[in-house]
Protein backbone atom coordinates (compact mmCIF):
# COMPACT_ATOMS: atom_id res chain seq x y z
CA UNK A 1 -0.91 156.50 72.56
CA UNK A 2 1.36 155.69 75.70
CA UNK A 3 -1.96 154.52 77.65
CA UNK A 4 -3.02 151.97 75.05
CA UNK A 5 0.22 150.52 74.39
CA UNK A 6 0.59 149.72 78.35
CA UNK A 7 -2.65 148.03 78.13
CA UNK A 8 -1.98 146.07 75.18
CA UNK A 9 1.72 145.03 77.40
CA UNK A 10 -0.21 144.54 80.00
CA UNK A 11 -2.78 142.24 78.02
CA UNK A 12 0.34 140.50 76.33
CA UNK A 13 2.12 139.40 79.77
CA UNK A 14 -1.22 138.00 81.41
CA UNK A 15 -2.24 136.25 78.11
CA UNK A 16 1.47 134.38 78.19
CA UNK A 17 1.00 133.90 82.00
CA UNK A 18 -2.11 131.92 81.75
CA UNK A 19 0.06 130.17 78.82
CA UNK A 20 2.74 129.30 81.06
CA UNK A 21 0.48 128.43 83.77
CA UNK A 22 -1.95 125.88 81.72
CA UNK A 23 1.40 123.74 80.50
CA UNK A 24 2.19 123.62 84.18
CA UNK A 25 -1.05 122.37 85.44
CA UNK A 26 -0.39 118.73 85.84
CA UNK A 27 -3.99 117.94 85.16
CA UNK A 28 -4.21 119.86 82.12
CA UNK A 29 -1.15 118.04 80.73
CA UNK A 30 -2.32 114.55 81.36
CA UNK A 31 -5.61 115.65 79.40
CA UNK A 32 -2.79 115.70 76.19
CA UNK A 33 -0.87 113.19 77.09
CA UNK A 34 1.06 111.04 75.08
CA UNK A 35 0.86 114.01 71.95
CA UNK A 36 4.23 112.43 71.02
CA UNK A 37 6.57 108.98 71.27
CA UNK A 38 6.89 107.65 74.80
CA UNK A 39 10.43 106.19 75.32
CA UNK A 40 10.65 102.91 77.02
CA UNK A 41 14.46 102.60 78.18
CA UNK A 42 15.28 98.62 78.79
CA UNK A 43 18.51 98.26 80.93
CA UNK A 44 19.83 95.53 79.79
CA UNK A 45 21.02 94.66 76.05
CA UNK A 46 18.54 93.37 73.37
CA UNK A 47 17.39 89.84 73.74
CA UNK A 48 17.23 89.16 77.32
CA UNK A 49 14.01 88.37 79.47
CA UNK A 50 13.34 92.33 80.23
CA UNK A 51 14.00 93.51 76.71
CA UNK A 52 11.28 90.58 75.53
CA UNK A 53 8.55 91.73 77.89
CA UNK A 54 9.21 95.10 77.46
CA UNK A 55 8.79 94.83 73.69
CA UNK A 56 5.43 92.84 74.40
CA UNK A 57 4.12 95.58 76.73
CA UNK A 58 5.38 98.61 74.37
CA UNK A 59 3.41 96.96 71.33
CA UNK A 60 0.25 96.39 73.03
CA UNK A 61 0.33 100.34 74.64
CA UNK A 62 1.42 101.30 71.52
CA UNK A 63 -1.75 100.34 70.27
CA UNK A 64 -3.96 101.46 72.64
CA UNK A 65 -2.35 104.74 73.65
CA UNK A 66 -2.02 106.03 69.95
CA UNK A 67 1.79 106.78 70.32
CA UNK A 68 4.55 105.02 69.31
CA UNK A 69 6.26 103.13 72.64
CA UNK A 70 9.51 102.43 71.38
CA UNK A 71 12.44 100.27 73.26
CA UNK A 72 15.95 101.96 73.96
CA UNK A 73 18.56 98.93 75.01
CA UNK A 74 21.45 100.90 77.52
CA UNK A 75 22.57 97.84 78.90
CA UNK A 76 26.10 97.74 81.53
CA UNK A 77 26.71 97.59 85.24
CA UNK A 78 23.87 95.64 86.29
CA UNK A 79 21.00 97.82 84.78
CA UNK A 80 22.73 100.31 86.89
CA UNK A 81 23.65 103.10 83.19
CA UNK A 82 19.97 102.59 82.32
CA UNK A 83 18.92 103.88 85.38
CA UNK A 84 20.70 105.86 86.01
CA UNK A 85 19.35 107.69 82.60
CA UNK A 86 16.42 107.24 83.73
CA UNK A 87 16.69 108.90 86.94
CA UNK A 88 18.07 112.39 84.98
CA UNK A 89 15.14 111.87 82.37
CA UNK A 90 12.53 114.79 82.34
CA UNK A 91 9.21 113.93 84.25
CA UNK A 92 6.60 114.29 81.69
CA UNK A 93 6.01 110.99 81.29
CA UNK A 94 7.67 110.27 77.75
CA UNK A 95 10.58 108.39 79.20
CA UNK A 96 9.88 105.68 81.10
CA UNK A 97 11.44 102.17 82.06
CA UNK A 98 11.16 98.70 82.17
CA UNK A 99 13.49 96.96 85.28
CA UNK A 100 13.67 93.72 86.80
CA UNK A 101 14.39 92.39 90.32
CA UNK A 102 18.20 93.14 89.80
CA UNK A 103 17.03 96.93 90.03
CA UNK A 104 16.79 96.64 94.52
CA UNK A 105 19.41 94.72 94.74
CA UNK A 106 22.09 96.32 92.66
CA UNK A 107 20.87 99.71 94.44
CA UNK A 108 21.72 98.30 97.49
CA UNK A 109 24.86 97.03 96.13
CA UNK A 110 25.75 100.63 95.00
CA UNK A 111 24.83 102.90 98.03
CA UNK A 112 26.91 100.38 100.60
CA UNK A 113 29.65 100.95 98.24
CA UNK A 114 28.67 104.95 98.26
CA UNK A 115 28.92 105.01 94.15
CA UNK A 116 25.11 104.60 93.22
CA UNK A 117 24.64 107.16 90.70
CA UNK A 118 21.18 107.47 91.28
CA UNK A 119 18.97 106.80 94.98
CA UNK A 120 15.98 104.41 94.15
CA UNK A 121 14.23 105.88 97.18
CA UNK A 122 13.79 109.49 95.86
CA UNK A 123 14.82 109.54 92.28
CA UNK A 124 11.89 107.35 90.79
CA UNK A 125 8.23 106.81 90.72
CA UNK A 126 6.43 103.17 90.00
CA UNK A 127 3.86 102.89 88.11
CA UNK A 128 3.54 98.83 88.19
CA UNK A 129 4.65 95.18 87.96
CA UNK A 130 4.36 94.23 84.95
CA UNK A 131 4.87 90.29 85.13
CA UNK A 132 6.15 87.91 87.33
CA UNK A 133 9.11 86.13 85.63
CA UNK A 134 11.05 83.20 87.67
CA UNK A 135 14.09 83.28 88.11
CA UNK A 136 16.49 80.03 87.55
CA UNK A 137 19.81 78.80 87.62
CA UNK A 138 21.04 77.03 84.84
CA UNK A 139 24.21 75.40 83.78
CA UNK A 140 26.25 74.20 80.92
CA UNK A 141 25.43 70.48 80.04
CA UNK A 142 29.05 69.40 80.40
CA UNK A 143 28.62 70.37 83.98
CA UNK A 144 27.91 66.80 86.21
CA UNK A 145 25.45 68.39 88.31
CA UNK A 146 21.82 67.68 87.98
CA UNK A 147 21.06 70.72 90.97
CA UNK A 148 22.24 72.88 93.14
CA UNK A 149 22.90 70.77 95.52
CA UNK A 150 24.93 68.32 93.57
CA UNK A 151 26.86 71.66 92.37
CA UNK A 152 27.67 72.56 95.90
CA UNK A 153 28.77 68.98 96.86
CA UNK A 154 30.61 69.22 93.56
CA UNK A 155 32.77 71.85 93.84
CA UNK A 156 33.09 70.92 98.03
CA UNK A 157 34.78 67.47 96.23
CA UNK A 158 36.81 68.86 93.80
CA UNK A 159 38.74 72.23 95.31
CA UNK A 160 40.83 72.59 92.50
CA UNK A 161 37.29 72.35 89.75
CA UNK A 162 37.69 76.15 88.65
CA UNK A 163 34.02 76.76 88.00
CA UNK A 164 33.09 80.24 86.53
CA UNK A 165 29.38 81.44 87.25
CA UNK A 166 28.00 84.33 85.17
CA UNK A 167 25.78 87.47 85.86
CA UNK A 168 24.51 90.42 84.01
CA UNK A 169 27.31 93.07 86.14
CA UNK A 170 28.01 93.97 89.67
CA UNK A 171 25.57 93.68 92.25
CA UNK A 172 23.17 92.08 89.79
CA UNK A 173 20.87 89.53 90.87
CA UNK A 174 22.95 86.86 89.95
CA UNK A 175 25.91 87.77 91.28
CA UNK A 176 24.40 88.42 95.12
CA UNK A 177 22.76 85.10 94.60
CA UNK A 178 26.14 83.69 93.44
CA UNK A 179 28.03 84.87 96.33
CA UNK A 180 25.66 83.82 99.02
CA UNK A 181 25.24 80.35 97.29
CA UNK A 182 29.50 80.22 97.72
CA UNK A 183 28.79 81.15 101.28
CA UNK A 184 25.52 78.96 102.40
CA UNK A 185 27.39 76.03 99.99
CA UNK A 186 30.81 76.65 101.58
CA UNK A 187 32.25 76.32 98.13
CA UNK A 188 34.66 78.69 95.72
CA UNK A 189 33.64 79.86 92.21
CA UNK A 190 34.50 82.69 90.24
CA UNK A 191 31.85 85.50 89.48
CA UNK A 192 32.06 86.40 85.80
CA UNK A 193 30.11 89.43 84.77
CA UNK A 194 28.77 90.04 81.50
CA UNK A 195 26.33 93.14 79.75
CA UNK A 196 23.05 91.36 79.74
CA UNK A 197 21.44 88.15 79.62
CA UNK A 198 22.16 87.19 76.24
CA UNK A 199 25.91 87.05 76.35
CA UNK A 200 25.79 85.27 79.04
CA UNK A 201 23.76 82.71 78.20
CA UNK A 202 25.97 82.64 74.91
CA UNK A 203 28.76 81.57 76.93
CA UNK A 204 26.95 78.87 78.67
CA UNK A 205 25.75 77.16 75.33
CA UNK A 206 29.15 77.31 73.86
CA UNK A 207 30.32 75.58 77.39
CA UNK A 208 32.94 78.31 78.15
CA UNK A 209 31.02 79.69 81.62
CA UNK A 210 29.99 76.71 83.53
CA UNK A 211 27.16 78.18 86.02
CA UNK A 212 24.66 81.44 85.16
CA UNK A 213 21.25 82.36 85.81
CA UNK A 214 18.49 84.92 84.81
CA UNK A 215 15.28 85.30 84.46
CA UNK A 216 13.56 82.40 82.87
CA UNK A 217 12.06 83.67 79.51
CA UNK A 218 15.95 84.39 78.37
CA UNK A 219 16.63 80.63 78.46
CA UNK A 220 13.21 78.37 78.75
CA UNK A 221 13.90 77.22 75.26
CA UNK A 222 17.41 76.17 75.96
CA UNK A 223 16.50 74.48 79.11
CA UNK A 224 13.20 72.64 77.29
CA UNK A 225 15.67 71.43 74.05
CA UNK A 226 18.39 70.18 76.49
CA UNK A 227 20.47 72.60 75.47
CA UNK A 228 21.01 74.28 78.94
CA UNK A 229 20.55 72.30 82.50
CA UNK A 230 18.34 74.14 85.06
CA UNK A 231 19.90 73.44 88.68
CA UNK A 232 17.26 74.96 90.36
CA UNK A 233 14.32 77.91 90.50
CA UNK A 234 13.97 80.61 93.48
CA UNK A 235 10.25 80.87 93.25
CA UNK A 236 8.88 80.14 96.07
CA UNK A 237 7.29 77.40 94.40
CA UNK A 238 7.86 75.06 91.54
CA UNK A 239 7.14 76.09 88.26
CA UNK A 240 4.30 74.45 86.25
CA UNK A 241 5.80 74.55 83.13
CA UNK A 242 9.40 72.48 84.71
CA UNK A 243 7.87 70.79 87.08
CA UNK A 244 10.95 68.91 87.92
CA UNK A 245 13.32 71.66 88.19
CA UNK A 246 13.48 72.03 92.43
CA UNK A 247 13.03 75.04 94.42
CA UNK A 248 16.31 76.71 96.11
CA UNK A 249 14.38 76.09 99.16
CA UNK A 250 13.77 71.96 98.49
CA UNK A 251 17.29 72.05 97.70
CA UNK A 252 18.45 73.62 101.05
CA UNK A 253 19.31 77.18 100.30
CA UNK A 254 16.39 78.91 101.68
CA UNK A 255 18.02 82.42 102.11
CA UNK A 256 18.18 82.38 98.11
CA UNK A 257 14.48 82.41 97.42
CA UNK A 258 13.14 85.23 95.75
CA UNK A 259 10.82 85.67 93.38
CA UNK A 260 11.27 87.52 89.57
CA UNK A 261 9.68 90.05 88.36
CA UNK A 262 9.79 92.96 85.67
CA UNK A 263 7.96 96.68 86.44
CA UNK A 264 7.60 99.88 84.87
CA UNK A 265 8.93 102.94 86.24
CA UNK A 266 9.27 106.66 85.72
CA UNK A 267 11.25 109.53 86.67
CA UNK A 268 10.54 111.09 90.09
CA UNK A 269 8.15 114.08 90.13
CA UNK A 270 6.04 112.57 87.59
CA UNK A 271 2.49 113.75 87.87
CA UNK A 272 0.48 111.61 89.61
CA UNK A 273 -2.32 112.04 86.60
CA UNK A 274 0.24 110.83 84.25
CA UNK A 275 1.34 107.48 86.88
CA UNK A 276 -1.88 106.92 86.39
CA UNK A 277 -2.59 107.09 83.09
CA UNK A 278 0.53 104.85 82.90
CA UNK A 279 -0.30 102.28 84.94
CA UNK A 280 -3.99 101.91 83.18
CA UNK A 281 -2.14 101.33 80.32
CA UNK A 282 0.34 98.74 81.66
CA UNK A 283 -2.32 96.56 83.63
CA UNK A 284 -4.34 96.53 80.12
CA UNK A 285 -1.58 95.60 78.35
CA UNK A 286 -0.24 92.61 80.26
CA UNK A 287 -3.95 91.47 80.75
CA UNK A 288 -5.17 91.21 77.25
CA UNK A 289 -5.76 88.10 75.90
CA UNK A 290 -3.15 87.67 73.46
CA UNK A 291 -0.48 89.25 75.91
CA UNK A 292 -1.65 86.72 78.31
CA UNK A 293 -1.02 84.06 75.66
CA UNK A 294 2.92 85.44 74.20
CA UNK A 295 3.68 86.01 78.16
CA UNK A 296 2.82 82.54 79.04
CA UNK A 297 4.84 80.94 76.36
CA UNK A 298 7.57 82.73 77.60
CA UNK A 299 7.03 81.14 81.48
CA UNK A 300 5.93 84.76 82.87
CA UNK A 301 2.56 85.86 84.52
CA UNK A 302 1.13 88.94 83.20
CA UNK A 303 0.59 91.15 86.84
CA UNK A 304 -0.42 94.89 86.80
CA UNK A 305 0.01 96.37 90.08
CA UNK A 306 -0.92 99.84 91.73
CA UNK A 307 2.23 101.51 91.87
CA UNK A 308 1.80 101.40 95.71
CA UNK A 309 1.99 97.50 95.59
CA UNK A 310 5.30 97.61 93.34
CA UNK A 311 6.90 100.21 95.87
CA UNK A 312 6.22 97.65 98.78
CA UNK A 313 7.94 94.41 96.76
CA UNK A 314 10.65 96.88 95.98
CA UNK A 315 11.32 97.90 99.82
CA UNK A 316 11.01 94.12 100.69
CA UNK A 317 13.80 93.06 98.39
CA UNK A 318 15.89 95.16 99.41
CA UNK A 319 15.71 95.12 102.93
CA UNK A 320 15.73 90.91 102.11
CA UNK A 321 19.36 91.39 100.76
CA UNK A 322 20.63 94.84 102.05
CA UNK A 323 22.25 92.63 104.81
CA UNK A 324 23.84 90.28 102.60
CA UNK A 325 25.18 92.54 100.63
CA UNK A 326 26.80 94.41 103.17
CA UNK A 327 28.50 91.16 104.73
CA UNK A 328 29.46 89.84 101.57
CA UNK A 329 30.99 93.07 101.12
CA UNK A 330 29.73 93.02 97.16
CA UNK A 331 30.91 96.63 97.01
């Protein structure tokens, strides 16, 4: 009696073993995966450029992944609480995230300053760029600027002008490009931060911030109905859709070129069979046809990158601003 009830223990404890050991094997989880709803945390607060691409992208996978790819807005400190959920998220591949460009820089904002929750080097995996989306500076109408330039020689005339500019928080894109523009244009305006892209631009329609800028999909309608003034673009090029908005570089403020984007990430220690699963998904979503068509209306280039390609961009923007930031002394 004792002998067969050791085997049948001993039967028990390998058959949970080889359990425990096929829901570890990466490669036998990605053969499941998604079985349930993938989580798509946006940074930023509903209605801005990311949120809007990342509610494109998360309908089309959706669709062809056979899971629900639904959008969680934790907007605040530059994208910085988002991400900083993201980093602590479980790395299975059902929490993921969409980021822009303001993702390098306010991580290099954050570690100078020795308070970055999170470390972008070790704490997250990309899986790819989703679009390219320029980035622009726009203004109030009531401001008598028609560019950048004519801001800058503006505010050099009129030292007692208080001009406000706006950004979406703290070491945000728009606030490094803010204070190197009041550096390179030898001029003094206040930095105004604000929870997203929407609010801000809020504030510049109802003329109470003066100077802003994001992404362009959060304000090419404004901008086309003469509603907000674009001062000037940071592609490197101009774009075809505003063909007579000027480059930061035409204007003669090289050092703030850079160019927009928005990419998908996960958490760290993601299996690679899942990244990849992920990033077939993303590259088919941005380039199907009628993707193609919403992104374009919106001024944004559908992309899908290796996730090796999106680490390189990442490492380039920051090292591109890392000095900046540090003699700016943004933190």
């Amino acid at each position: 009696m004792q002998s067969h009830r050791r085997k049948w223990i001993h039967l028990c404890t390998l058959g949970l073993a080889g359990l425990l050991t096929l829901g570890a094997h990466p490669g036998l989880m990605a053969q499941t995966y998604p079985n349930k709803p993938i989580k798509m945390i946006v940074p930023f607060p509903a209605g801005g450029t990311t949120d809007i691409v990342a509610r494109i992208v998360a309908q089309r996978m959706s669709e062809s992944m056979g899971q629900p790819v639904t959008i969680d807005n934790r907007g605040g400190a530059g994208g910085a609480i988002g991400a900083d959920l993201m980093a602590k998220a479980a790395p299975d591949g059902y929490t993921i995230m969409m980021h822009n460009l303001s993702f390098p820089l306010a991580s290099v904002a954050q570690t100078l300053a020795n308070r970055s929750p999170f470390n972008v080097d070790t704490d997250f995996a990309g899986v790819s760029i989703a679009v390219y989306v320029p980035f622009v500076w726009t203004a109030s109408p009531s401001v008598p600027a028609k560019d950048l330039r004519e801001l800058a020689a503006l505010l050099r005339g009129n030292p007692a002008l208080q001009y406000n500019y706006g950004s979406t928080g703290p070491g945000s894109t728009m606030h490094v490009l803010g204070e190197a523009f009041k550096k390179e244009g030898k001029v003094n305006i206040t930095h105004i931060p604000f929870k997203g892209a929407a609010p801000l631009k809020q504030e510049l329609l109802a003329g109470r911030l003066q100077v802003g800028g994001d992404q362009l999909s959060s304000s090419l309608a404004e901008i086309k109905a003469g509603t907000l003034k674009a001062l000037a673009t940071t592609a490197s090029k101009r774009i075809p859709g505003l063909p007579d908005v000027p480059t930061v570089r035409e204007l003669g403020f090289p050092n703030l070129e850079l160019e927009g984007w928005n990419g998908v990430f996960a958490p760290a220690k993601t299996p690679k069979d899942i990244i990849d699963r992920l990033n077939k998904e993303v590259i088919a979503a941005v380039r199907h046809p009628e993707v193609v068509k919403r992104l374009n209306d919106l001024g944004a280039e559908g992309v899908g990158s290796t996730p090796a390609e999106q680490d390189a961009m990442l490492r380039r923007q920051m090292d591109q601003f890392r000095a900046i930031i540090r003699e700016m002394r943004l933190e």
